[in-house]
PDB file of N, CA and C in Angstrom:
ATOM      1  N   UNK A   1      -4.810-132.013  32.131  1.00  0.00           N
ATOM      2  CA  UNK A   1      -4.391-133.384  31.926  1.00  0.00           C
ATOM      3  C   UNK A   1      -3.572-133.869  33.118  1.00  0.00           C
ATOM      4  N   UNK A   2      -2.597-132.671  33.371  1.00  0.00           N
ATOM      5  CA  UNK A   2      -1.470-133.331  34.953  1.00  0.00           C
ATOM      6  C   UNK A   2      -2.720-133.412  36.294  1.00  0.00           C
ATOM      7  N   UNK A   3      -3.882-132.585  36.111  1.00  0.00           N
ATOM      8  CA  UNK A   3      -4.546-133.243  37.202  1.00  0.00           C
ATOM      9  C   UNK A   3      -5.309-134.532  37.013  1.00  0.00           C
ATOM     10  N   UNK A   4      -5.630-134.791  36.274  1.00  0.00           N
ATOM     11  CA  UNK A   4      -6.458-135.703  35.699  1.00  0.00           C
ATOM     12  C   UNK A   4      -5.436-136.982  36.240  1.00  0.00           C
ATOM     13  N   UNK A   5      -4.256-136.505  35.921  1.00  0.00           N
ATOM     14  CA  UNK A   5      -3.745-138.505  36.141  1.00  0.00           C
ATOM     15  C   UNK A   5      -2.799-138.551  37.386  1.00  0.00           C
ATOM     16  N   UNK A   6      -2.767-137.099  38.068  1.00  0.00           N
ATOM     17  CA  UNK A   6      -2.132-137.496  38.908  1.00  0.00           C
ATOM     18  C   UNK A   6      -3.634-137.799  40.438  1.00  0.00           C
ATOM     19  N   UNK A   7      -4.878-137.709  39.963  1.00  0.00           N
ATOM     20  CA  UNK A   7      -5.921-137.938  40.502  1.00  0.00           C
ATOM     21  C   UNK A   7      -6.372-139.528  40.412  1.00  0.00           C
ATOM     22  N   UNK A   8      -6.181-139.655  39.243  1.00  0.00           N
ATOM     23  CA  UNK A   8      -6.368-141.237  38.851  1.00  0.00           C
ATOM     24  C   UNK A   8      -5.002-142.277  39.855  1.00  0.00           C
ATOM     25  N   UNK A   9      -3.978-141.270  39.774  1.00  0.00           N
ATOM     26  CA  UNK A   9      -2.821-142.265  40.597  1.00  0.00           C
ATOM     27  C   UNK A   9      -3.247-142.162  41.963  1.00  0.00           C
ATOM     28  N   UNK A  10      -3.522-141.572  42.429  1.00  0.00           N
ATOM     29  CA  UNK A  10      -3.926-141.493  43.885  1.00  0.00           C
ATOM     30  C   UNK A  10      -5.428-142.502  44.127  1.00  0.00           C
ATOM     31  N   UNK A  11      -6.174-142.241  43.109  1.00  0.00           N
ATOM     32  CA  UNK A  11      -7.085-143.322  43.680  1.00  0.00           C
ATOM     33  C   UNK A  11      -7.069-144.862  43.315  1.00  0.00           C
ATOM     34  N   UNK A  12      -6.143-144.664  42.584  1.00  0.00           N
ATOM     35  CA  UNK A  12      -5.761-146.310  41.941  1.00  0.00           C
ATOM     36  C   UNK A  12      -4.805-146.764  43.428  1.00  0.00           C
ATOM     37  N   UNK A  13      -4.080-145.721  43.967  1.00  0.00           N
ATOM     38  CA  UNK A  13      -2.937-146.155  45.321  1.00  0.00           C
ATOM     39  C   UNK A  13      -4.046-146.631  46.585  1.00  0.00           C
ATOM     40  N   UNK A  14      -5.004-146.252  46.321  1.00  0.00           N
ATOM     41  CA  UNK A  14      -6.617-146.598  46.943  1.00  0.00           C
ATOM     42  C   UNK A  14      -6.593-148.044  46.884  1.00  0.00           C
ATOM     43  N   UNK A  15      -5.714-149.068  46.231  1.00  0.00           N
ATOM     44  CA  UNK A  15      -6.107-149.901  46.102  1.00  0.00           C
ATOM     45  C   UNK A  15      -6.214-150.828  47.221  1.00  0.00           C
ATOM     46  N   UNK A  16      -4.643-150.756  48.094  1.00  0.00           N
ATOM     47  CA  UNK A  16      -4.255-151.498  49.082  1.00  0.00           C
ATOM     48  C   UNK A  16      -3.219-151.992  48.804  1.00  0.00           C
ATOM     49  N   UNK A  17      -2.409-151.900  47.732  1.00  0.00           N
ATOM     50  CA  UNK A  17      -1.729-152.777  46.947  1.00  0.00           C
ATOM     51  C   UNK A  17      -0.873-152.081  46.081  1.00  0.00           C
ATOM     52  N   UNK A  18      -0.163-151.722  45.290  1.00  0.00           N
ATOM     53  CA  UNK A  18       0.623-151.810  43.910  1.00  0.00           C
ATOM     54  C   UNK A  18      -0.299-152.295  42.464  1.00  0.00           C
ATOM     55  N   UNK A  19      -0.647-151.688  41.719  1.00  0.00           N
ATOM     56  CA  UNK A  19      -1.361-152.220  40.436  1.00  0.00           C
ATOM     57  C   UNK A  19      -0.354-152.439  39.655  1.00  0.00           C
ATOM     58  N   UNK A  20      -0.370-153.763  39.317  1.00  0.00           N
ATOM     59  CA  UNK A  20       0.992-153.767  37.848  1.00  0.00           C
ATOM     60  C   UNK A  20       0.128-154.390  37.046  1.00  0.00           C
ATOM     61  N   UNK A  21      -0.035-153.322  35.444  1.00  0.00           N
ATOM     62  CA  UNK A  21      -0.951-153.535  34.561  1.00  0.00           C
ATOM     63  C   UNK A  21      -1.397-151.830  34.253  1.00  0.00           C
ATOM     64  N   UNK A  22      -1.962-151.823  32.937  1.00  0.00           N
ATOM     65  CA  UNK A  22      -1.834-150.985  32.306  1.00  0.00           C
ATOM     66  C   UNK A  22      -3.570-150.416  32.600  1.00  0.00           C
ATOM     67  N   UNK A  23      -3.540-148.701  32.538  1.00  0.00           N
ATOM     68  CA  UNK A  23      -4.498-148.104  32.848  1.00  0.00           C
ATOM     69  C   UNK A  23      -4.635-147.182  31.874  1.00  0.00           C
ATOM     70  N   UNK A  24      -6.143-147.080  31.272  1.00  0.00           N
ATOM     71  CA  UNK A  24      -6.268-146.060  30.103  1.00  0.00           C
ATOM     72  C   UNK A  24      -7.623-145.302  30.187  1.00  0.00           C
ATOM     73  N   UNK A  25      -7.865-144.351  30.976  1.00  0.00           N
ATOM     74  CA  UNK A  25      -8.626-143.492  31.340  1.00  0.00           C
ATOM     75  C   UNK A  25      -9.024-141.995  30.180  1.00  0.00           C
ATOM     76  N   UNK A  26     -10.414-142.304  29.657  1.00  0.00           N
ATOM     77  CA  UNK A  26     -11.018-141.596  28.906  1.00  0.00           C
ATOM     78  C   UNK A  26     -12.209-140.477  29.713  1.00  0.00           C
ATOM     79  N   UNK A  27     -11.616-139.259  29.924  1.00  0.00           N
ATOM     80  CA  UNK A  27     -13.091-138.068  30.696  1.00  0.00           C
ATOM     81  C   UNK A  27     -13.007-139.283  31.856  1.00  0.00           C
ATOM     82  N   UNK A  28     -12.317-139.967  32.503  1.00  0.00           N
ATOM     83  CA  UNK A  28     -12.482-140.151  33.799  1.00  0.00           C
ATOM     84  C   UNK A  28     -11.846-139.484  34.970  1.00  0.00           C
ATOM     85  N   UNK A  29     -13.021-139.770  36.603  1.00  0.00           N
ATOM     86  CA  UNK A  29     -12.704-138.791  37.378  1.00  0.00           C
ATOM     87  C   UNK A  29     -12.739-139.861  38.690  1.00  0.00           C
ATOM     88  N   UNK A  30     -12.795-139.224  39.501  1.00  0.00           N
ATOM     89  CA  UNK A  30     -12.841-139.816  40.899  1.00  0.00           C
ATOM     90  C   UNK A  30     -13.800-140.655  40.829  1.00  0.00           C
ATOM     91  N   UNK A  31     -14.773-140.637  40.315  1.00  0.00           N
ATOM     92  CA  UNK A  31     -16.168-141.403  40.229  1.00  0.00           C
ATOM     93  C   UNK A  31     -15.914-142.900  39.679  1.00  0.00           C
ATOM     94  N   UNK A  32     -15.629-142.560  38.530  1.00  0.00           N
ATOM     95  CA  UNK A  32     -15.311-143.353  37.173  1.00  0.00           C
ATOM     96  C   UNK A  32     -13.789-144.406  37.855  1.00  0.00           C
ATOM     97  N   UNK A  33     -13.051-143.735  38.515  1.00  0.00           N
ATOM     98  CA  UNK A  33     -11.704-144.640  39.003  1.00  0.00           C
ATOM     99  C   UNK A  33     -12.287-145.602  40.284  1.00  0.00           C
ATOM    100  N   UNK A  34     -13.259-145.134  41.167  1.00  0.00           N
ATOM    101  CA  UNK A  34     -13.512-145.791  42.472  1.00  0.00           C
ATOM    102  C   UNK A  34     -14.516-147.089  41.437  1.00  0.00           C
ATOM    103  N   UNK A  35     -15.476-146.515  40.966  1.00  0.00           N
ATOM    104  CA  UNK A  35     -16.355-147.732  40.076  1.00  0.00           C
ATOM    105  C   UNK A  35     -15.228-148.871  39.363  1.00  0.00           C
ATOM    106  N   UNK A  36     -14.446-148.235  38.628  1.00  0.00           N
ATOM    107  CA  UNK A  36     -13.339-149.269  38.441  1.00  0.00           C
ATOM    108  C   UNK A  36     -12.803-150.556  39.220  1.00  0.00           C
ATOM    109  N   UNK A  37     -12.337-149.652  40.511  1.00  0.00           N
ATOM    110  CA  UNK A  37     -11.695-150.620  41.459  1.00  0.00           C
ATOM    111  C   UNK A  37     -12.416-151.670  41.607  1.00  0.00           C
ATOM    112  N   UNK A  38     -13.438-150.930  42.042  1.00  0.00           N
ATOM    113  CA  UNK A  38     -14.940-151.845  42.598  1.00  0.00           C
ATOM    114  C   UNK A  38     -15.211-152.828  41.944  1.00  0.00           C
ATOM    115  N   UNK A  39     -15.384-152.881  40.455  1.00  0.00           N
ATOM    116  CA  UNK A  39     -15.806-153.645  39.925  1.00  0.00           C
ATOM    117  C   UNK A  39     -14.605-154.800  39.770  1.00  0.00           C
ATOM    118  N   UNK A  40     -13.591-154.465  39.944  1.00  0.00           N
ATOM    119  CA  UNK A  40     -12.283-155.321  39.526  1.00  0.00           C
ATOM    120  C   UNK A  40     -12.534-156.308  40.772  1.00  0.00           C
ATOM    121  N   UNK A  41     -12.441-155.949  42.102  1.00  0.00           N
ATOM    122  CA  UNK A  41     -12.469-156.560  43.178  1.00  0.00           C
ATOM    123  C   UNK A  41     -13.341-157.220  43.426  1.00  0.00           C
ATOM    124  N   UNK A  42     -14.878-156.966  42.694  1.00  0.00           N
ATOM    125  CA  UNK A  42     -16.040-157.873  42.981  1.00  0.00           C
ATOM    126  C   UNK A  42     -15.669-158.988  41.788  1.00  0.00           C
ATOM    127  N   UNK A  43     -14.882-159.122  41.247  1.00  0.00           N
ATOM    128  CA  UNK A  43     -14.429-160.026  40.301  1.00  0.00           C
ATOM    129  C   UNK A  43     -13.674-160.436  40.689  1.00  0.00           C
ATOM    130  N   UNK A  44     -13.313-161.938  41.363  1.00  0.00           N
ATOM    131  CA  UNK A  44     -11.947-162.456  41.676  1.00  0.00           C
ATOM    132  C   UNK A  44     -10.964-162.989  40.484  1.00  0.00           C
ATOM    133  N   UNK A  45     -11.825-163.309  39.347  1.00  0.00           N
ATOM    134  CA  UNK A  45     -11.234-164.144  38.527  1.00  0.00           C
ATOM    135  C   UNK A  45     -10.225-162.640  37.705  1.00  0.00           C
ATOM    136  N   UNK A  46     -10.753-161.878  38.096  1.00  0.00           N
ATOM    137  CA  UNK A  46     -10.165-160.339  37.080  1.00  0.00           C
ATOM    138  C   UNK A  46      -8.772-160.172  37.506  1.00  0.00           C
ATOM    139  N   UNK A  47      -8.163-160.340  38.840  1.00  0.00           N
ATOM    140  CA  UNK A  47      -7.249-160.133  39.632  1.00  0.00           C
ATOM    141  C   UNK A  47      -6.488-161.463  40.510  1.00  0.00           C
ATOM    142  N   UNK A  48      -5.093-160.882  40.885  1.00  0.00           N
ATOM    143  CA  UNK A  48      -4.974-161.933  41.983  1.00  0.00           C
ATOM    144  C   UNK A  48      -3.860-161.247  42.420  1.00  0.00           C
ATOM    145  N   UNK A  49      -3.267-161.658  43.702  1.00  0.00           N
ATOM    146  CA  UNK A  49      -2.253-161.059  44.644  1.00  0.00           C
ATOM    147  C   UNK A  49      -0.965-162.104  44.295  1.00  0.00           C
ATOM    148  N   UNK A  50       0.052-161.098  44.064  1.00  0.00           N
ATOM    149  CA  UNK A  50       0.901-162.515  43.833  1.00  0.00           C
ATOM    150  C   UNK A  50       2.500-161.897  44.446  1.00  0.00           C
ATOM    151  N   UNK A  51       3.394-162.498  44.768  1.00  0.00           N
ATOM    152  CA  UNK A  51       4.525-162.057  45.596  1.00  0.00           C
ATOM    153  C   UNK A  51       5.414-161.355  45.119  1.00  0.00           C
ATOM    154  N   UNK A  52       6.227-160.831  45.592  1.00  0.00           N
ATOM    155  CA  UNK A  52       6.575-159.056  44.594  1.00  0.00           C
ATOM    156  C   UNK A  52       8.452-159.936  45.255  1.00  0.00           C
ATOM    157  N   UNK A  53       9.045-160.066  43.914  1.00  0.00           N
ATOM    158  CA  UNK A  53      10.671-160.458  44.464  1.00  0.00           C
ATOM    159  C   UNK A  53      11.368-159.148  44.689  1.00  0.00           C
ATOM    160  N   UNK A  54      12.521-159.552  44.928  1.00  0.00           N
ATOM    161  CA  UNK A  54      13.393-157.877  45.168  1.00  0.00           C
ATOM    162  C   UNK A  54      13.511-157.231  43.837  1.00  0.00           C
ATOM    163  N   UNK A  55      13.470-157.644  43.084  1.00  0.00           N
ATOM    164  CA  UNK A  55      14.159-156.812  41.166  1.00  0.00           C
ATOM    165  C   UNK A  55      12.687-156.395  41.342  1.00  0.00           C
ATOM    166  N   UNK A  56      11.449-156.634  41.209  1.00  0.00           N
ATOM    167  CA  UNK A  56      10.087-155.847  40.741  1.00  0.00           C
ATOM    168  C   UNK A  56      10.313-154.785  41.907  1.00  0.00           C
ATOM    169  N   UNK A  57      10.227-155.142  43.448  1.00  0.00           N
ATOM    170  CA  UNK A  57       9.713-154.145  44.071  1.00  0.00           C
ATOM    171  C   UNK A  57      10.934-152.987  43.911  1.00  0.00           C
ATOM    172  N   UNK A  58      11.691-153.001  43.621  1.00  0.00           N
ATOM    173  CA  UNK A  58      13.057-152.340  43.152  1.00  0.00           C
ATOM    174  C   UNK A  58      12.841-151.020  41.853  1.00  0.00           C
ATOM    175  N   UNK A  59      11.865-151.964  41.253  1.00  0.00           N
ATOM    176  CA  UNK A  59      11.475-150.888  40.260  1.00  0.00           C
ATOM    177  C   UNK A  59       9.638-149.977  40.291  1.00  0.00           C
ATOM    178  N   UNK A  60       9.257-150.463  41.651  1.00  0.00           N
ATOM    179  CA  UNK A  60       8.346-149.828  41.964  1.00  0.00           C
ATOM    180  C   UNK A  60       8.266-148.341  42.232  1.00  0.00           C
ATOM    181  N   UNK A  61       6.907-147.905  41.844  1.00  0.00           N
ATOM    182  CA  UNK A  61       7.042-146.367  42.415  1.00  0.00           C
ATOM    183  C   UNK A  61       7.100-146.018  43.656  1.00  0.00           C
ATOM    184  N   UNK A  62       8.187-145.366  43.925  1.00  0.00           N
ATOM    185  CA  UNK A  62       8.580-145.299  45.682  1.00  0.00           C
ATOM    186  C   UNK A  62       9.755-145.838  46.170  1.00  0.00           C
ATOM    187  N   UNK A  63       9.716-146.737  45.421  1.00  0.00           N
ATOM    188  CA  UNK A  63      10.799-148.175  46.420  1.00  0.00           C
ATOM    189  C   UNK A  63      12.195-147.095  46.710  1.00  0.00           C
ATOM    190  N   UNK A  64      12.297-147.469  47.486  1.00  0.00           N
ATOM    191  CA  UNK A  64      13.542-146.872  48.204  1.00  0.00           C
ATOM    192  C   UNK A  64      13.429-145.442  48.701  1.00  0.00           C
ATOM    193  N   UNK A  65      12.273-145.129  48.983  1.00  0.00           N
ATOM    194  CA  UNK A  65      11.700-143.672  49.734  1.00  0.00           C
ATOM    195  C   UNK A  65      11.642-144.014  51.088  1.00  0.00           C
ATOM    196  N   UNK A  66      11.962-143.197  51.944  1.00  0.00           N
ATOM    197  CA  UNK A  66      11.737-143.126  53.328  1.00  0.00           C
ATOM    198  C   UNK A  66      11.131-142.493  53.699  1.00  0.00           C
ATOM    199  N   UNK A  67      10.464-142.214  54.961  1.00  0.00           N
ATOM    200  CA  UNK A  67       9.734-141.182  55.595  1.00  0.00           C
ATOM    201  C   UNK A  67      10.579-139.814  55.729  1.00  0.00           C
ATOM    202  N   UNK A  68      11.725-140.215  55.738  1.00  0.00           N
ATOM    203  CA  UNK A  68      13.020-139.304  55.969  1.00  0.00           C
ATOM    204  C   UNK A  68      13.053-138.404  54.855  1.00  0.00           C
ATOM    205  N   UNK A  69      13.513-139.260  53.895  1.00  0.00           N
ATOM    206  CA  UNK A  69      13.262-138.337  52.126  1.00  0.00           C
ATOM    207  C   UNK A  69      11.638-137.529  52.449  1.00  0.00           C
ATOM    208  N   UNK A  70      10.786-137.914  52.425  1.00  0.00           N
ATOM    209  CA  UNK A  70       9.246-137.500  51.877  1.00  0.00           C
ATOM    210  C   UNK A  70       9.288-136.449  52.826  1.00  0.00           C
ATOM    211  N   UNK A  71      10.583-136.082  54.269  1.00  0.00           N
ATOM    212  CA  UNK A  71       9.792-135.010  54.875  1.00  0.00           C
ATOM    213  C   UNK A  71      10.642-134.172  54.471  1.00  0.00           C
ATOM    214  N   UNK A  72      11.703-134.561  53.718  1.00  0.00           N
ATOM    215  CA  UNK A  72      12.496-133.399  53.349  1.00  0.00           C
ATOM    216  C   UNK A  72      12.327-132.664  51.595  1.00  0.00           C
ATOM    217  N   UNK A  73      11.708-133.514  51.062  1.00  0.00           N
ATOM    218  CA  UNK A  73      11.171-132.804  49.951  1.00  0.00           C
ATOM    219  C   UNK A  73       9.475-132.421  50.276  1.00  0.00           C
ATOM    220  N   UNK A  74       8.699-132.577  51.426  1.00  0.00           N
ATOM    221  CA  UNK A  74       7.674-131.861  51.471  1.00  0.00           C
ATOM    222  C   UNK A  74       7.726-130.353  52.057  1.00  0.00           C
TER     223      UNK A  74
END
């Protein structure tokens, strides 16, 4: 199961972007997550880009990581 979604997070980070919105993955794999994207993006009306204030990106995954941190816990 911990590979399963920490596989799905990595290809969802595939996006270009931050996804905010909820993801519910049944027996899906690399296959099943890239077809996802795909299909979301050939849909404009499905999605839209919209401006991230300081309180959201604040509570993003990452926010406040440095290259500095990431080389010292790798």
């Amino acid at each position: 199961v911990r590979h399963k979604m920490l596989d799905a997070l990595g290809d969802l980070s595939l996006a270009g972007a931050p996804i905010l919105g909820h993801y519910d993955g049944h027996k899906a794999g690399h296959a099943m997550t890239n077809a996802l994207l795909r299909r979301l993006f050939d849909t404009p009306r499905a999605w839209r880009m919209r401006p991230c204030d300081a309180a959201t990106a604040a509570r993003l995954p990452g926010a406040g990581v440095g290259i500095d941190a990431v080389t010292a816990v790798a």
